[in-house]
N, C-alpha and C. Protein backbone atom coordinates (compact mmCIF):
# COMPACT_ATOMS: atom_id res chain seq x y z
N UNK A 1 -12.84 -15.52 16.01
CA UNK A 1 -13.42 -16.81 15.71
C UNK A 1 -14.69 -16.97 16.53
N UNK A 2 -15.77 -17.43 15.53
CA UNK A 2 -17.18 -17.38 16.60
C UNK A 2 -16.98 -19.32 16.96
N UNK A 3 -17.18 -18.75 18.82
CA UNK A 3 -16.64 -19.81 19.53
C UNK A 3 -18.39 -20.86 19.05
N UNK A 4 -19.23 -20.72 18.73
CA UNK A 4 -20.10 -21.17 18.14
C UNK A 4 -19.72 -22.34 16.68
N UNK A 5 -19.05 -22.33 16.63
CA UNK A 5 -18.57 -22.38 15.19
C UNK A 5 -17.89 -24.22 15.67
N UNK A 6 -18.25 -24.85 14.58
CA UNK A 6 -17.88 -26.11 15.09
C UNK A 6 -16.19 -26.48 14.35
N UNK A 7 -15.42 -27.38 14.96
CA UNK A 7 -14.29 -27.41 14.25
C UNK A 7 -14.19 -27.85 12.82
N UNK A 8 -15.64 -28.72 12.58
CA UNK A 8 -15.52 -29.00 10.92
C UNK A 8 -16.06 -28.03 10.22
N UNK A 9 -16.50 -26.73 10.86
CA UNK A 9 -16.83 -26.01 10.23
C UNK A 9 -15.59 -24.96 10.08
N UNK A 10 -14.56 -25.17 10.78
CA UNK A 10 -13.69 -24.31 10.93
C UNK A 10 -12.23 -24.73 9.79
N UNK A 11 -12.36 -25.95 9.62
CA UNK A 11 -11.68 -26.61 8.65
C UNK A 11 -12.08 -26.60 7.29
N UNK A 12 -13.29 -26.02 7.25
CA UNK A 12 -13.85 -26.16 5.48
C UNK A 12 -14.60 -27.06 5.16
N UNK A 13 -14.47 -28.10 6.25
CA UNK A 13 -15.62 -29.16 5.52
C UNK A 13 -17.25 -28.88 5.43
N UNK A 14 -17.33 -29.13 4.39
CA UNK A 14 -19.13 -28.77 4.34
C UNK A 14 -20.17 -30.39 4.40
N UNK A 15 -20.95 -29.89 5.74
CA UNK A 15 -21.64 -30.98 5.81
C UNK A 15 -22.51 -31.31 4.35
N UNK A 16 -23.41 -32.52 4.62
CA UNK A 16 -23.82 -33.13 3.33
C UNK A 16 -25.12 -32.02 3.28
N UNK A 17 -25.68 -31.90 1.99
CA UNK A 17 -26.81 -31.02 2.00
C UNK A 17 -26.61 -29.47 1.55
N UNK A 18 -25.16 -29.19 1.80
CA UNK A 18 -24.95 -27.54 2.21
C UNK A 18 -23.97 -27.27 1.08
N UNK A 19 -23.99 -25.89 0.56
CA UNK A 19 -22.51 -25.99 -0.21
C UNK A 19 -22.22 -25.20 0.38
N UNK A 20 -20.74 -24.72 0.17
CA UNK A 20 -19.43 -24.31 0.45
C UNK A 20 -19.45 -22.64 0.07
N UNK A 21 -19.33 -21.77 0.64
CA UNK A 21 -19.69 -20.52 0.62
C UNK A 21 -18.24 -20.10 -0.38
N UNK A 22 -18.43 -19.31 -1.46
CA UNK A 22 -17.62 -18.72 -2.33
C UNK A 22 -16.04 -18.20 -1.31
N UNK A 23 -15.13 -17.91 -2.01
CA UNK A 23 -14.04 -17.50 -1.06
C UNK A 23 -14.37 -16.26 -1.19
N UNK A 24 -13.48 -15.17 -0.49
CA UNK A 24 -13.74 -13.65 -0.12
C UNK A 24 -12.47 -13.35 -0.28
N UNK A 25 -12.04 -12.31 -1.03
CA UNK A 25 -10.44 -12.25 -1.15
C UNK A 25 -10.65 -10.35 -0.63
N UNK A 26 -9.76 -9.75 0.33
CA UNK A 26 -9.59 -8.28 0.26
C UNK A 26 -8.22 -8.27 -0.24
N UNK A 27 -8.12 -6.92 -0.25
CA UNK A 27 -6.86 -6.05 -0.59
C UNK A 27 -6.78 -4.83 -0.31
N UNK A 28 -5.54 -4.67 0.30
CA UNK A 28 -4.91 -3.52 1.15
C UNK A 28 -4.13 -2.53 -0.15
N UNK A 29 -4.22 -1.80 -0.06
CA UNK A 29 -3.09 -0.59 -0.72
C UNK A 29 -3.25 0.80 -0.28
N UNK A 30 -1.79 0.65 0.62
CA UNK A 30 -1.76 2.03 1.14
C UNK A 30 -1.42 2.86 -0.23
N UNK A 31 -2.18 4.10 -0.12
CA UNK A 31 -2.46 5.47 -0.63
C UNK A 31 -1.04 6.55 -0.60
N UNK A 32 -0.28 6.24 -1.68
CA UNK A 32 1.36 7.15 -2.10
C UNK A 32 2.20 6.56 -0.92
N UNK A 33 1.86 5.33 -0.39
CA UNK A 33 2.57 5.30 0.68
C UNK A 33 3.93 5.72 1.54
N UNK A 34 4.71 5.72 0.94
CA UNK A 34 5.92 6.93 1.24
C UNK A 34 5.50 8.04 1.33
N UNK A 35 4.70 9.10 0.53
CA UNK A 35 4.75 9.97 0.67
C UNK A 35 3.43 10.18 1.99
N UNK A 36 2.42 9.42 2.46
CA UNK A 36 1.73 8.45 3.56
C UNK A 36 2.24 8.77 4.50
N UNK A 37 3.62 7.86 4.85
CA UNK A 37 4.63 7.97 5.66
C UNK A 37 4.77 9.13 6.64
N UNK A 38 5.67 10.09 5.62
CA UNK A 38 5.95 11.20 5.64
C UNK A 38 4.77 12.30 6.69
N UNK A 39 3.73 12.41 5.49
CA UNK A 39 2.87 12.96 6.15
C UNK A 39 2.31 12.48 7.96
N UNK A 40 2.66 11.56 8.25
CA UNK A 40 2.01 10.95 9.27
C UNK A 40 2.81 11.71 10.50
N UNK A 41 4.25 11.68 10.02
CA UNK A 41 4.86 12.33 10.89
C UNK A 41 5.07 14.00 10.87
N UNK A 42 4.33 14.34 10.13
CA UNK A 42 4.87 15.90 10.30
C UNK A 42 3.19 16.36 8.88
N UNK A 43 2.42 16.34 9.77
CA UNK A 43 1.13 16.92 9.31
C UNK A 43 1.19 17.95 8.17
N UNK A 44 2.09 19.14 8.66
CA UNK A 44 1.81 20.38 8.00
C UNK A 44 2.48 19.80 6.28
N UNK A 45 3.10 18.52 6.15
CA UNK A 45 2.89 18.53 4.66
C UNK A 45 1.76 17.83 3.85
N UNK A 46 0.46 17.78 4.57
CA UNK A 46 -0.96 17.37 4.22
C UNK A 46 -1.78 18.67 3.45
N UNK A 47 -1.57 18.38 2.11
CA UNK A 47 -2.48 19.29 1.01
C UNK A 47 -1.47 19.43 0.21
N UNK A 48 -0.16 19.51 0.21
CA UNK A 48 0.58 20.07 0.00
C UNK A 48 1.66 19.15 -1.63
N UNK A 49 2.03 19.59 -2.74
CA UNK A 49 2.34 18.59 -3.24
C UNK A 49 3.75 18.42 -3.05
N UNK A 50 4.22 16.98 -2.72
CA UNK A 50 4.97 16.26 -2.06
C UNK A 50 5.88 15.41 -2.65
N UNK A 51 7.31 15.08 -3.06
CA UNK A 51 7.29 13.99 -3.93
C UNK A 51 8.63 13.29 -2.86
N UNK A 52 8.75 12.02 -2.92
CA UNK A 52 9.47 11.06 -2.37
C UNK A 52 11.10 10.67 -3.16
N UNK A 53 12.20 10.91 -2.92
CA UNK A 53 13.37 10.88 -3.86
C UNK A 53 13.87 9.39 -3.78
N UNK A 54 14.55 8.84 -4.73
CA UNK A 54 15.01 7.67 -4.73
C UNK A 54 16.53 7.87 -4.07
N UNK A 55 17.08 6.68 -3.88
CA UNK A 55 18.75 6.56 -3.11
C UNK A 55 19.26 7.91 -4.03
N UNK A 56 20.14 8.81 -3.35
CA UNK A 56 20.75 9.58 -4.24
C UNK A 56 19.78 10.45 -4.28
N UNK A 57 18.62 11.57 -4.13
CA UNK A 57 17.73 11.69 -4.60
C UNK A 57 17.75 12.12 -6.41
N UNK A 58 17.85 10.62 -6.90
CA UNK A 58 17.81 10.90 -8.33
C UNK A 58 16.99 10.78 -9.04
N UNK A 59 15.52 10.35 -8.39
CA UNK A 59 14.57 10.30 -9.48
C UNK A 59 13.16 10.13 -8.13
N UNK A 60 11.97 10.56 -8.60
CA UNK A 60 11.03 10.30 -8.06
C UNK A 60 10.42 9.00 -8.16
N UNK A 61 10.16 8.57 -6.65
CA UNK A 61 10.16 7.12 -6.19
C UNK A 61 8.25 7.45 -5.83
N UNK A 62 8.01 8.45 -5.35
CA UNK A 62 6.09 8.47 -4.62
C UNK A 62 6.48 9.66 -4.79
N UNK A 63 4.52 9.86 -5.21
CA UNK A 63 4.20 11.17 -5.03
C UNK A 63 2.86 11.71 -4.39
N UNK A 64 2.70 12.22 -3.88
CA UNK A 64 1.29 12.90 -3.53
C UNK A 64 0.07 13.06 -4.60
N UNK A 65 -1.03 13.40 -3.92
CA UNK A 65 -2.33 13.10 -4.96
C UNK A 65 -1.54 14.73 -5.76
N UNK A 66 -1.28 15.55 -4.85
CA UNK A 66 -1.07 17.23 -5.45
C UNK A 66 0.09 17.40 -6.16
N UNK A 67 1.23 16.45 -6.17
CA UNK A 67 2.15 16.46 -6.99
C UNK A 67 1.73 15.74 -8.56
N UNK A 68 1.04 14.67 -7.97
CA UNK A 68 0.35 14.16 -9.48
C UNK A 68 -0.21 15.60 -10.40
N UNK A 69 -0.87 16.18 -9.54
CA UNK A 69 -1.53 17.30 -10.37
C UNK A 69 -0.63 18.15 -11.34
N UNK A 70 0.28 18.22 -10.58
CA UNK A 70 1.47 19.27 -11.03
C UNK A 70 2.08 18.42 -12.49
N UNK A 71 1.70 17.19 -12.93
CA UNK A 71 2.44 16.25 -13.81
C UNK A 71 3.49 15.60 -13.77
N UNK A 72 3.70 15.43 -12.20
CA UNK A 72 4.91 14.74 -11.94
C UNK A 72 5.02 13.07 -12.00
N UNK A 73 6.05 12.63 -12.93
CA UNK A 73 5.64 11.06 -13.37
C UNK A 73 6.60 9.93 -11.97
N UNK A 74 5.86 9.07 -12.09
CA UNK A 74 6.89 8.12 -11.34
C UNK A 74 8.18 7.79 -12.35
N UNK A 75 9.21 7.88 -11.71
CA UNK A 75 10.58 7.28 -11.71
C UNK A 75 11.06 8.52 -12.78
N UNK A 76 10.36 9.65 -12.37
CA UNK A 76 10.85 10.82 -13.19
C UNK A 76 12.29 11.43 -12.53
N UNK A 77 13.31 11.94 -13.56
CA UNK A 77 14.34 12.15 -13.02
C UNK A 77 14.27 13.86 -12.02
N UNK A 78 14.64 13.98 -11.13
CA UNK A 78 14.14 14.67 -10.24
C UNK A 78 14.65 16.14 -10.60
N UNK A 79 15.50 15.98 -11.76
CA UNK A 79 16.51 16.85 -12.75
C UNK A 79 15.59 18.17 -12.95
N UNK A 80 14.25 17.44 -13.31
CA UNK A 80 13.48 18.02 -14.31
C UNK A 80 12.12 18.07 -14.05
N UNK A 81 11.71 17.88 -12.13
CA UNK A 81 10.97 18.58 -11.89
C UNK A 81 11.26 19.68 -10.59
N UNK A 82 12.62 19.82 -10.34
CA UNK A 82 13.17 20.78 -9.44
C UNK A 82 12.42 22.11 -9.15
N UNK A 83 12.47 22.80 -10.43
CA UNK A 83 11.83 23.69 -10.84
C UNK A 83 10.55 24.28 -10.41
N UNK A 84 9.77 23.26 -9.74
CA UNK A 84 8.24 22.99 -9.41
C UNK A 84 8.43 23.52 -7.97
N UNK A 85 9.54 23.37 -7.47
CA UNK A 85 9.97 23.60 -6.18
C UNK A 85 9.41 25.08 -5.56
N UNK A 86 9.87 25.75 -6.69
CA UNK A 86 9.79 27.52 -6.74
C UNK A 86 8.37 27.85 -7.28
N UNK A 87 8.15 27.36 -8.09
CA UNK A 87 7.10 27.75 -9.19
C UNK A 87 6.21 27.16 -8.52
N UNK A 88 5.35 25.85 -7.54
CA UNK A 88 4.48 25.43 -7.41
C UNK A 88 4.67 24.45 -6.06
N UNK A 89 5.93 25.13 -5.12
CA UNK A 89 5.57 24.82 -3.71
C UNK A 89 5.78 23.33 -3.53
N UNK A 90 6.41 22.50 -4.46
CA UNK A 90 6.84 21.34 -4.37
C UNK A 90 7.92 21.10 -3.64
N UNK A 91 7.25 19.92 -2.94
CA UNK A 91 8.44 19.68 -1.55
C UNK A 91 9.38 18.34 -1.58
N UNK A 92 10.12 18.35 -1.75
CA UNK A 92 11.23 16.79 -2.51
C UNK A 92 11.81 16.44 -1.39
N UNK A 93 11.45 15.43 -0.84
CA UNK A 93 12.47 14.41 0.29
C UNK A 93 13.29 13.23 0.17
N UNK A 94 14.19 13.06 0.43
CA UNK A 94 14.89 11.79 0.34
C UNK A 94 14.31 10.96 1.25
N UNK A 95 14.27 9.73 0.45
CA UNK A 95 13.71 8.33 1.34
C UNK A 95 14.04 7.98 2.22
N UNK A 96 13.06 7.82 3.53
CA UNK A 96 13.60 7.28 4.69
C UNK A 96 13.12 5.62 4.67
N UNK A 97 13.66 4.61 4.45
CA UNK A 97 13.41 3.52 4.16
C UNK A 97 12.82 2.68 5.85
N UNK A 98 14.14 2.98 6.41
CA UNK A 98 13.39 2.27 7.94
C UNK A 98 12.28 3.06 8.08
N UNK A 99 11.85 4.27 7.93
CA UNK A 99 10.52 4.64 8.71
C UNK A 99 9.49 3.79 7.73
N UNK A 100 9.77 4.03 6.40
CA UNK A 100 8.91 3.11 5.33
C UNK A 100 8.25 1.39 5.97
N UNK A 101 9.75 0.97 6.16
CA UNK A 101 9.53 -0.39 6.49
C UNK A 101 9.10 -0.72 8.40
N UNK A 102 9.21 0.30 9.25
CA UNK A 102 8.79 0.45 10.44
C UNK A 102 6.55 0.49 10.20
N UNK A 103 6.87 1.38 9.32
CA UNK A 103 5.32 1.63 9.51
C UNK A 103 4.59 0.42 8.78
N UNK A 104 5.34 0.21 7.72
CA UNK A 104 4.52 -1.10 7.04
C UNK A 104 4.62 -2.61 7.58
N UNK A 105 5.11 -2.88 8.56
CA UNK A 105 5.05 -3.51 9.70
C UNK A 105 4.07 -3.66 10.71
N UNK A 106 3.37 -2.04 11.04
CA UNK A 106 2.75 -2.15 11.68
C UNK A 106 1.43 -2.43 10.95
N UNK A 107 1.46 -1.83 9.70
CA UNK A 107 -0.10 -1.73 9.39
C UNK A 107 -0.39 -2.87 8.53
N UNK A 108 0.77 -3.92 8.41
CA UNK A 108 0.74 -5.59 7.92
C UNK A 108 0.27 -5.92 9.46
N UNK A 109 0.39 -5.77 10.21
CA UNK A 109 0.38 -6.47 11.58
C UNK A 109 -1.32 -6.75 12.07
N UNK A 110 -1.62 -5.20 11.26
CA UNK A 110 -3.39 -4.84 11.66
C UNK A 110 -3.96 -5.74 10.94
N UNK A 111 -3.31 -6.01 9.59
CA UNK A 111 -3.89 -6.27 8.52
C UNK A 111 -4.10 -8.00 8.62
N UNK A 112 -3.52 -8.82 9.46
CA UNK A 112 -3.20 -9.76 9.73
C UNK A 112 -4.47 -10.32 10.28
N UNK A 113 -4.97 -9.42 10.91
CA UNK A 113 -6.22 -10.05 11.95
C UNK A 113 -7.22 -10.26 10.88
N UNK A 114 -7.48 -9.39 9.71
CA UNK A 114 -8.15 -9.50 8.79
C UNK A 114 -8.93 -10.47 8.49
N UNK A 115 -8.03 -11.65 8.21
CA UNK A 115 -8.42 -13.20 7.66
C UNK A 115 -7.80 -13.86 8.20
N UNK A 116 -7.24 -15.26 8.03
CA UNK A 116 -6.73 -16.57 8.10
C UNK A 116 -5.71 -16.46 7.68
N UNK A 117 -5.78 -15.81 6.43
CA UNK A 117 -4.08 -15.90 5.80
C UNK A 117 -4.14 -14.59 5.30
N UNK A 118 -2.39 -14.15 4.84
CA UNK A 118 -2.09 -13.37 4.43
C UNK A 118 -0.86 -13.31 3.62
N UNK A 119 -1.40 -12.38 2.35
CA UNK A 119 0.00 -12.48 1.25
C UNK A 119 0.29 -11.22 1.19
N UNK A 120 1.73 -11.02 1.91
CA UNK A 120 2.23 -9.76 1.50
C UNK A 120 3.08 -9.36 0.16
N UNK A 121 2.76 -8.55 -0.73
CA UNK A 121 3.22 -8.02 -1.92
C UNK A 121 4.22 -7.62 -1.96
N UNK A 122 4.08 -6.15 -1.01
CA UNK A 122 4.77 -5.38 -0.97
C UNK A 122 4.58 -4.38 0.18
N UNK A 123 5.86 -3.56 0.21
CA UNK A 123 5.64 -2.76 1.54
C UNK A 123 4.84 -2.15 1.76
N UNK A 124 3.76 -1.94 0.95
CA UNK A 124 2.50 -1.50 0.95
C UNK A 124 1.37 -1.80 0.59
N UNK A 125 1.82 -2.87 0.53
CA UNK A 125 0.01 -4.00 0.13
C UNK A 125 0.11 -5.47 0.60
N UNK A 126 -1.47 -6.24 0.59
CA UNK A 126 -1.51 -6.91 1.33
C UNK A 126 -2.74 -7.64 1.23
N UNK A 127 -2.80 -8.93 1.33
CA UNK A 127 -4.16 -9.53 0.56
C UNK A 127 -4.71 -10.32 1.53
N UNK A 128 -5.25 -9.89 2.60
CA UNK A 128 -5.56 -10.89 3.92
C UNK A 128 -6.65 -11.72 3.22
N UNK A 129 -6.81 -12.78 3.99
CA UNK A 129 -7.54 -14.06 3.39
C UNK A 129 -6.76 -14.42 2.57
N UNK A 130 -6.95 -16.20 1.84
CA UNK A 130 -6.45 -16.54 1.00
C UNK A 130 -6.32 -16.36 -0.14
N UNK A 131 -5.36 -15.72 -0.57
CA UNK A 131 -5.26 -15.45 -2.23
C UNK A 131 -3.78 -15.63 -2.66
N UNK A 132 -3.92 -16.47 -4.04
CA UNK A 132 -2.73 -17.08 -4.60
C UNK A 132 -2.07 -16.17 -5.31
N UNK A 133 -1.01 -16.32 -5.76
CA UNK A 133 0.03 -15.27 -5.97
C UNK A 133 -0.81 -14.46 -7.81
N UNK A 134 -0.94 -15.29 -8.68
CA UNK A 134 -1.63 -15.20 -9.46
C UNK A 134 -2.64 -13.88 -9.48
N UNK A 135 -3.48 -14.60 -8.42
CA UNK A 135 -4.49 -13.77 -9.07
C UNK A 135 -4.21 -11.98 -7.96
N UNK A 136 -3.54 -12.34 -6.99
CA UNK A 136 -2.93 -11.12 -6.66
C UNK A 136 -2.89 -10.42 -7.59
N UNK A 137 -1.43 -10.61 -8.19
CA UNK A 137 -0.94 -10.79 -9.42
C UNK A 137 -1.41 -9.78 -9.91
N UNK A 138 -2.72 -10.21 -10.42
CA UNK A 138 -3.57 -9.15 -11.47
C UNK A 138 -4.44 -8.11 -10.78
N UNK A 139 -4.59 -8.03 -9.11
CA UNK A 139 -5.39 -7.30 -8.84
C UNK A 139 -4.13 -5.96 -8.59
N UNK A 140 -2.94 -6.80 -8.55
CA UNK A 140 -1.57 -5.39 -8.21
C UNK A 140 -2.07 -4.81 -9.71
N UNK A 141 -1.65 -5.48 -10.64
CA UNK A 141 -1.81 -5.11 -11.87
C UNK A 141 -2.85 -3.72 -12.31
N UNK A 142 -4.09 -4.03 -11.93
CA UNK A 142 -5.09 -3.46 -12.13
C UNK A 142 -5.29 -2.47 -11.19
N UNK A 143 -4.80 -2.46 -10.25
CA UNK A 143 -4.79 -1.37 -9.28
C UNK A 143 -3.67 -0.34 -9.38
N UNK A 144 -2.55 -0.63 -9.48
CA UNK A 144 -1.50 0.34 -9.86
C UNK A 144 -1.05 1.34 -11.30
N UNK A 145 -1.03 2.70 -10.86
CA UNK A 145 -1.17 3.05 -12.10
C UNK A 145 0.76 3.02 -12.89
């Protein structure tokens, strides 16, 4: 906060004469985030294509930019890309959820200082400054494939 900054300026009010500066909305989205995760803790699976297993590992939950390559779909049954394992060096992990929700903790925490406010989505996204659920909404929309 610039200690310069007067309190009615800090409240929104706009003196007479002046208008009101447009709002500024960001957005956070961590990058395969599980599979993110993963990598953070154990490097040597960086390049490498990677895919994240659901409870059970019964279906693919995240994948790496290099597993995408390989044609591996989200919420694909994991039945039926096993195979990739042998043939193309694909590495399949079961979900570690606390490390998931440990790290996205922290990097909501960074994300916090950002703006004034903050709307968290999801365990991996995050809309510092003010933004209403709505139009979130459509930027999750438009951002997720």
């Amino acid at each position: 906060m610039d200690p310069a900054e007067t309190s009615t300026q800090r409240q929104g009010v706009v003196p007479p004469g002046q208008t009101k500066a447009a709002p500024i909305f960001g957005l956070i989205d961590a990058n395969n985030f599980y599979c993110s995760a993963e990598q953070s803790l154990r490097p040597s699976l960086g390049g490498k294509p990677l895919v994240v297993l659901s409870n059970n590992d019964g279906a693919v939950i995240a994948r790496s930019n290099e597993a995408r390559a390989l044609g591996i779909k989200m919420a694909q049954p994991y039945f039926e890309v096993r195979h990739l394992e042998e043939k193309a060096g694909l590495i399949a992990l079961s979900a570690n959820f606390e490390l998931y929700g440990d790290l996205s903790q922290r990097v909501m925490s960074l994300a916090a200082g950002l703006g004034h406010r903050q709307e968290i989505y999801s365990i991996d996204l995050s809309a510092p400054g003010y933004c209403c659920v709505s139009f979130e909404k459509e930027v999750v929309d438009w951002c997720c494939d």
